[in-house]
Each structure stands twice: as C-alpha cells, then as structure tokens.
N, C-alpha and C. Protein backbone atom coordinates (compact mmCIF):
# COMPACT_ATOMS: atom_id res chain seq x y z
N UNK A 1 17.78 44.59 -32.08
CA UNK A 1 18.28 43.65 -31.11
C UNK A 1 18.52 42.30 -31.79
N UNK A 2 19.54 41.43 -31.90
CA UNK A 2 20.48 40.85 -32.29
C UNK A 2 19.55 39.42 -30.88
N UNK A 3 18.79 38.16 -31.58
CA UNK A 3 18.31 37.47 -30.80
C UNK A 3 19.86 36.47 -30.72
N UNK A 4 19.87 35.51 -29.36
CA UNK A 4 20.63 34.78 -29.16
C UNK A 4 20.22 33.64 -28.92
N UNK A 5 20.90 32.28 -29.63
CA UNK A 5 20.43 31.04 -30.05
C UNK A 5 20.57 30.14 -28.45
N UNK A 6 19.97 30.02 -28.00
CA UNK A 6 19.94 29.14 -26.75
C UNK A 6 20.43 28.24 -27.04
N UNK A 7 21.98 27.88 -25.63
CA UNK A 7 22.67 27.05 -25.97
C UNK A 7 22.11 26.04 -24.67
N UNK A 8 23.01 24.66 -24.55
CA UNK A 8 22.65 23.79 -23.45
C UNK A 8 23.16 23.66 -22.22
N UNK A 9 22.64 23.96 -21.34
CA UNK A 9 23.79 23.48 -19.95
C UNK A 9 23.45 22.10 -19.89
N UNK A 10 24.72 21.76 -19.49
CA UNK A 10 24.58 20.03 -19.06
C UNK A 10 23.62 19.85 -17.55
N UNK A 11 22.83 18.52 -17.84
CA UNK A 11 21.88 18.56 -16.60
C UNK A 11 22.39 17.73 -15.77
N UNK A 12 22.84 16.73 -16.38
CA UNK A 12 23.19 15.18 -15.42
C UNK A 12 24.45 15.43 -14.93
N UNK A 13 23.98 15.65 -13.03
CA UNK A 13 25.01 15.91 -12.16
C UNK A 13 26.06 14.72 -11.71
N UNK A 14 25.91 14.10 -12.04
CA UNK A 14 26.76 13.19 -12.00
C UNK A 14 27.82 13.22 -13.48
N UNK A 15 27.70 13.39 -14.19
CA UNK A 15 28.23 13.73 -15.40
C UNK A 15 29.32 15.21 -15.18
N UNK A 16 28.60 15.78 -14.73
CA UNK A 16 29.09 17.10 -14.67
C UNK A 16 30.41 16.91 -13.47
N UNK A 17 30.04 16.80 -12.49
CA UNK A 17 30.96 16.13 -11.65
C UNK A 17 32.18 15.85 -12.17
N UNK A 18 31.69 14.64 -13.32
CA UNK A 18 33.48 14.09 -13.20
C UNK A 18 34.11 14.80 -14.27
N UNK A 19 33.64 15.51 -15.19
CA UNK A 19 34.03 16.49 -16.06
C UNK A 19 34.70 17.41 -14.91
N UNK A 20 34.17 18.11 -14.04
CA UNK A 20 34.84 19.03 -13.17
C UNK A 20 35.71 18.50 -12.73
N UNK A 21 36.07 17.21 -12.10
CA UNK A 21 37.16 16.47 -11.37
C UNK A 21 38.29 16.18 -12.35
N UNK A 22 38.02 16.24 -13.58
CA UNK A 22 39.04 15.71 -14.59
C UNK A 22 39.62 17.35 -14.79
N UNK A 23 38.55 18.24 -14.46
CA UNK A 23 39.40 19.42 -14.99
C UNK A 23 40.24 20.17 -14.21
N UNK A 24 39.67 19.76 -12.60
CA UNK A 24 40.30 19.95 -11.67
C UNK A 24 41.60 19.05 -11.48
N UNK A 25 41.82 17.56 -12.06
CA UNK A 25 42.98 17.60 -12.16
C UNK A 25 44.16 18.10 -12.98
N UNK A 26 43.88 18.59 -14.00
CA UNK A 26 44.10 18.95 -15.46
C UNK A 26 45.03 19.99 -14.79
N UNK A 27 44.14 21.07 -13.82
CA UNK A 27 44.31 22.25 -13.79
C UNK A 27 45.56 22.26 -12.67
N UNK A 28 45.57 21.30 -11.67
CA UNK A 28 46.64 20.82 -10.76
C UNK A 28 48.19 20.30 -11.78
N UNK A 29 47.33 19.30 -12.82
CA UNK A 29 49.26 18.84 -13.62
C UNK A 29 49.37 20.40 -14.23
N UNK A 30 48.95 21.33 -14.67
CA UNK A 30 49.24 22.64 -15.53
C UNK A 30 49.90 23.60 -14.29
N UNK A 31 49.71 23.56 -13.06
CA UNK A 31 50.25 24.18 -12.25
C UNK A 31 51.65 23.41 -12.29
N UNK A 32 52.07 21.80 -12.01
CA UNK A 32 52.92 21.18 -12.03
C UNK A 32 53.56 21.69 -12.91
N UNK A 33 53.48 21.78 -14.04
CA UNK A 33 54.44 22.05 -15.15
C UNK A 33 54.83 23.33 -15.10
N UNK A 34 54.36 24.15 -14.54
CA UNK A 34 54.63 25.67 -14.76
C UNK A 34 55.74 25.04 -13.40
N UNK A 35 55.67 24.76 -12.52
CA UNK A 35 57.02 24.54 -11.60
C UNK A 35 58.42 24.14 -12.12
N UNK A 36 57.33 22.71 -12.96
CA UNK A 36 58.64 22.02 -13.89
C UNK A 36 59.83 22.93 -14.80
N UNK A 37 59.10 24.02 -14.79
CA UNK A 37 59.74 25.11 -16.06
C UNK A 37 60.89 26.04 -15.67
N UNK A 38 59.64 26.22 -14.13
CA UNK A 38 60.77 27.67 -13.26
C UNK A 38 61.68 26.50 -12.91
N UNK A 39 62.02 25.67 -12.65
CA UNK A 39 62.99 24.38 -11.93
C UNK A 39 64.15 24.19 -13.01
N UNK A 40 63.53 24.66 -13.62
CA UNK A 40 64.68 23.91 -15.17
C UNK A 40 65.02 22.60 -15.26
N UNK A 41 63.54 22.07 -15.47
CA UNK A 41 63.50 20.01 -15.34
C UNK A 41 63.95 19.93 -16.96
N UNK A 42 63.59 19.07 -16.88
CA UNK A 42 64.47 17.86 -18.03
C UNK A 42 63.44 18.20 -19.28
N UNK A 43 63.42 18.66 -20.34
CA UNK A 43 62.31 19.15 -21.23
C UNK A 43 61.18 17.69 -21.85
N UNK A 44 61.79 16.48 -21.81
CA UNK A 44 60.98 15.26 -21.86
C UNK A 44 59.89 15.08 -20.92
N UNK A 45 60.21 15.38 -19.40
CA UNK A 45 59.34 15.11 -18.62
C UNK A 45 58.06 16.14 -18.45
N UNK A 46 58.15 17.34 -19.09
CA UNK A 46 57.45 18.65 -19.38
C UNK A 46 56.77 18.13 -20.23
N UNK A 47 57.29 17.74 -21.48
CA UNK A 47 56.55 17.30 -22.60
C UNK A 47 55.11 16.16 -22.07
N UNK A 48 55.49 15.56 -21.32
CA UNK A 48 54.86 14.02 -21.13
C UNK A 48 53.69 14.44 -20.47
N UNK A 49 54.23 15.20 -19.43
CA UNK A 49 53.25 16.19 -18.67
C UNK A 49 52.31 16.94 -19.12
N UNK A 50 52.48 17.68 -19.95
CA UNK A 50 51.82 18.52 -20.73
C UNK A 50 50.69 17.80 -21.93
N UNK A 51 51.46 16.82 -22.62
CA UNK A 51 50.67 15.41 -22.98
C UNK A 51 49.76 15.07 -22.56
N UNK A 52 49.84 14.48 -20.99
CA UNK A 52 48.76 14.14 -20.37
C UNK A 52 47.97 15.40 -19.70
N UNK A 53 48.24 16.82 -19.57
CA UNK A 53 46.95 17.69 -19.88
C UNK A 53 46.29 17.65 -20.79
N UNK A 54 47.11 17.93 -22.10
CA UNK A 54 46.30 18.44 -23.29
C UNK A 54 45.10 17.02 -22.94
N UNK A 55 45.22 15.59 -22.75
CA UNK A 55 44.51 14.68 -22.94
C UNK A 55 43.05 14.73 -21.97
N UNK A 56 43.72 14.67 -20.68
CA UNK A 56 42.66 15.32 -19.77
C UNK A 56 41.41 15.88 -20.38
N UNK A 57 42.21 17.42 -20.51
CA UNK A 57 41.25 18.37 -21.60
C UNK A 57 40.19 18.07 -22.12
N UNK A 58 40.96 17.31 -23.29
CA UNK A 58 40.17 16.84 -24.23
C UNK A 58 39.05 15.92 -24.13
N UNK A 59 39.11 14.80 -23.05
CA UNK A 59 38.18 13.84 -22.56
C UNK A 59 37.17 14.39 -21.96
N UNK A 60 37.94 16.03 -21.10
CA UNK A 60 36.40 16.49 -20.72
C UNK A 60 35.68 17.09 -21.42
N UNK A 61 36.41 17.98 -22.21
CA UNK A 61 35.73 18.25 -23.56
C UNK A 61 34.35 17.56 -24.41
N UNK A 62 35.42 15.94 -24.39
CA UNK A 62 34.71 14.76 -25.64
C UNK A 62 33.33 14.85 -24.62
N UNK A 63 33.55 14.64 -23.17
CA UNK A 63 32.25 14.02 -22.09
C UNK A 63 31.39 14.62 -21.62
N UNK A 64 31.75 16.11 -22.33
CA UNK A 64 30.69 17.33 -22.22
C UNK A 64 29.98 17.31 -23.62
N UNK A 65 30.63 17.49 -24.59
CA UNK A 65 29.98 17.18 -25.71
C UNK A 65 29.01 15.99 -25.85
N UNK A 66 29.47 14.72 -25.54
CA UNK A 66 28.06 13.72 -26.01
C UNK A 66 27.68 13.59 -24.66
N UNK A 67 27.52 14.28 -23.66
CA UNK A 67 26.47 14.02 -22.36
C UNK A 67 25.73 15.42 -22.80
N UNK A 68 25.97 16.24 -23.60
CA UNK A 68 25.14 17.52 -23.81
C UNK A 68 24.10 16.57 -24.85
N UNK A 69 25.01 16.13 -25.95
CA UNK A 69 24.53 15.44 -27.17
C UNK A 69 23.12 14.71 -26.56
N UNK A 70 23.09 13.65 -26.11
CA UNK A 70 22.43 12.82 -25.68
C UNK A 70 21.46 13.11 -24.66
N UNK A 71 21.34 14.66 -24.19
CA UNK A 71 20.80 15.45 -23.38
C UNK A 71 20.05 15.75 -24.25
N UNK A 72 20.29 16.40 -25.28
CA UNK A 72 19.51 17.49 -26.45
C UNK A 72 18.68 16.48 -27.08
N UNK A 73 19.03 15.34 -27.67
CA UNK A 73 18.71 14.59 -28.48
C UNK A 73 17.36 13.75 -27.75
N UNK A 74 17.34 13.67 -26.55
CA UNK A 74 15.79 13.60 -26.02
C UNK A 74 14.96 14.20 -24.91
N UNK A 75 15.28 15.76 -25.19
CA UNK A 75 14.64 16.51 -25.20
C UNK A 75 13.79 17.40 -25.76
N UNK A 76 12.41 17.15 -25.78
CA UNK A 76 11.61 17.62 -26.85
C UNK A 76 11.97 19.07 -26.94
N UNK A 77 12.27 19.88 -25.91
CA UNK A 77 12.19 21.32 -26.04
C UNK A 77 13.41 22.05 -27.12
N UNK A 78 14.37 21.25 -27.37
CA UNK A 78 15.44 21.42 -28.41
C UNK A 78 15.41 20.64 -29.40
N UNK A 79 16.03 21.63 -30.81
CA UNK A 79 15.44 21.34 -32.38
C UNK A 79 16.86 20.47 -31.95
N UNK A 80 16.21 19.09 -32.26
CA UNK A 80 17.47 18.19 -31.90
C UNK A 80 18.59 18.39 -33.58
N UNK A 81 18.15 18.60 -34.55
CA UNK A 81 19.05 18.60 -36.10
C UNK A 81 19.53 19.41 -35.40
N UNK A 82 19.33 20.92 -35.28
CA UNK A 82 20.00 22.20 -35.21
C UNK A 82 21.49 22.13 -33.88
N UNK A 83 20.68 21.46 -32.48
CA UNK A 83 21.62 21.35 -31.35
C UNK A 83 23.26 19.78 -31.98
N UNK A 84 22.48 18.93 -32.78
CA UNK A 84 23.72 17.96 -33.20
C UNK A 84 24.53 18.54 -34.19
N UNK A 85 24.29 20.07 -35.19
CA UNK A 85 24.74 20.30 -35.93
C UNK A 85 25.69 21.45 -35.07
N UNK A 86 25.49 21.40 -33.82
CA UNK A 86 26.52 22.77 -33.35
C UNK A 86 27.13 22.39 -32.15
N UNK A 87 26.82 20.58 -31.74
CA UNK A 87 27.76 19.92 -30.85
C UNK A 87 28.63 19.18 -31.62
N UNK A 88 28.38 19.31 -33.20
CA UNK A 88 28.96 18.35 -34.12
C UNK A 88 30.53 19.28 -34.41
N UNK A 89 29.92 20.86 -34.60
CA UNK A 89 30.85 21.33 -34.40
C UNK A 89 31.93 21.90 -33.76
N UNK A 90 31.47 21.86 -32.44
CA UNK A 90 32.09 21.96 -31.30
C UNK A 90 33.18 20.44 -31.12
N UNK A 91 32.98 19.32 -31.96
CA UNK A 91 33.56 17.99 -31.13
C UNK A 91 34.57 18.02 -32.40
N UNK A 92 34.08 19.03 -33.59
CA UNK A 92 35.04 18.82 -34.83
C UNK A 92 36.23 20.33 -34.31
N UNK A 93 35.90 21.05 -33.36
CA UNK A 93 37.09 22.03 -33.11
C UNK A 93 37.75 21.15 -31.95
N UNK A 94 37.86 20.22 -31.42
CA UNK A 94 38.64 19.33 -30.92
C UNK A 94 40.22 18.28 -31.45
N UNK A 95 39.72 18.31 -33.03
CA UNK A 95 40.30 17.13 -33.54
C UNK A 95 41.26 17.70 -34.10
C-alpha cells in the first residue's frame, strides 16, 4: 500500500469565499465567451475576454496558495519546510 502525503484544505472561510466568488465569476465570463464564438464576435473582444479569465484564475489560484501558505506555516501539525516546498511548487506551475 502506496501511503498518501496529506495535503491542506484551506480553513479560513472567509478566504475561501472570495476565491469561490472570483471563480464563480471566471466561470460566468468563460460561458460569455463560448457565446462570443458561436456569435461570430469580433476576435479582439474574445481575446480581452479570455484575458481577463485566464487573470481571474490565476488570482484565485495566487489566494489559495498563500492563504494555504500562511495556514500551514502556523500550524504546528504540518512539517511547515515540506508543505512551503509543495505550495512553492504549486505557485511556480502558475508562472
């Protein structure tokens, strides 16, 4: 049996929240654009659109990563080196 490295759920509900709200809008402009496409809009305004998903994304991404970070990091029950060395890499598959 193959043990598995305990990862973190985020605790701070308020945190989590607006990560969900950012992704919930994210997920509303990505519906937009799929309209923009069947419509046969203007390929600039797709682009811009799509822009400001990918960005979305990414912020919730960045705000899950250091609200996990800063979660782990004072919590005694996690090897805080080991958890910054695998949110380190998680924030470096972002860039």
């Amino acid at each position: 049996m193959v043990s598995k490295k305990s990862g973190h759920v985020l605790q701070d509900a308020n945190q989590s929240t607006v990560i969900t709200n950012r992704l919930k809008r994210a997920h509303g402009q990505l519906g937009a654009i799929v309209r923009m496409m069947e419509e046969g809009r203007d390929c600039e305004a797709i682009v811009t659109q799509m822009a400001a998903v990918g960005k979305a994304i990414n912020t919730a991404a960045f705000t899950l990563i250091s609200s996990s970070l800063k979660e782990c990091l004072t919590d005694p029950s996690f090897d805080a080196d080991d958890m910054s060395a695998r949110l380190q890499k998680l924030f470096l598959s972002l860039a």
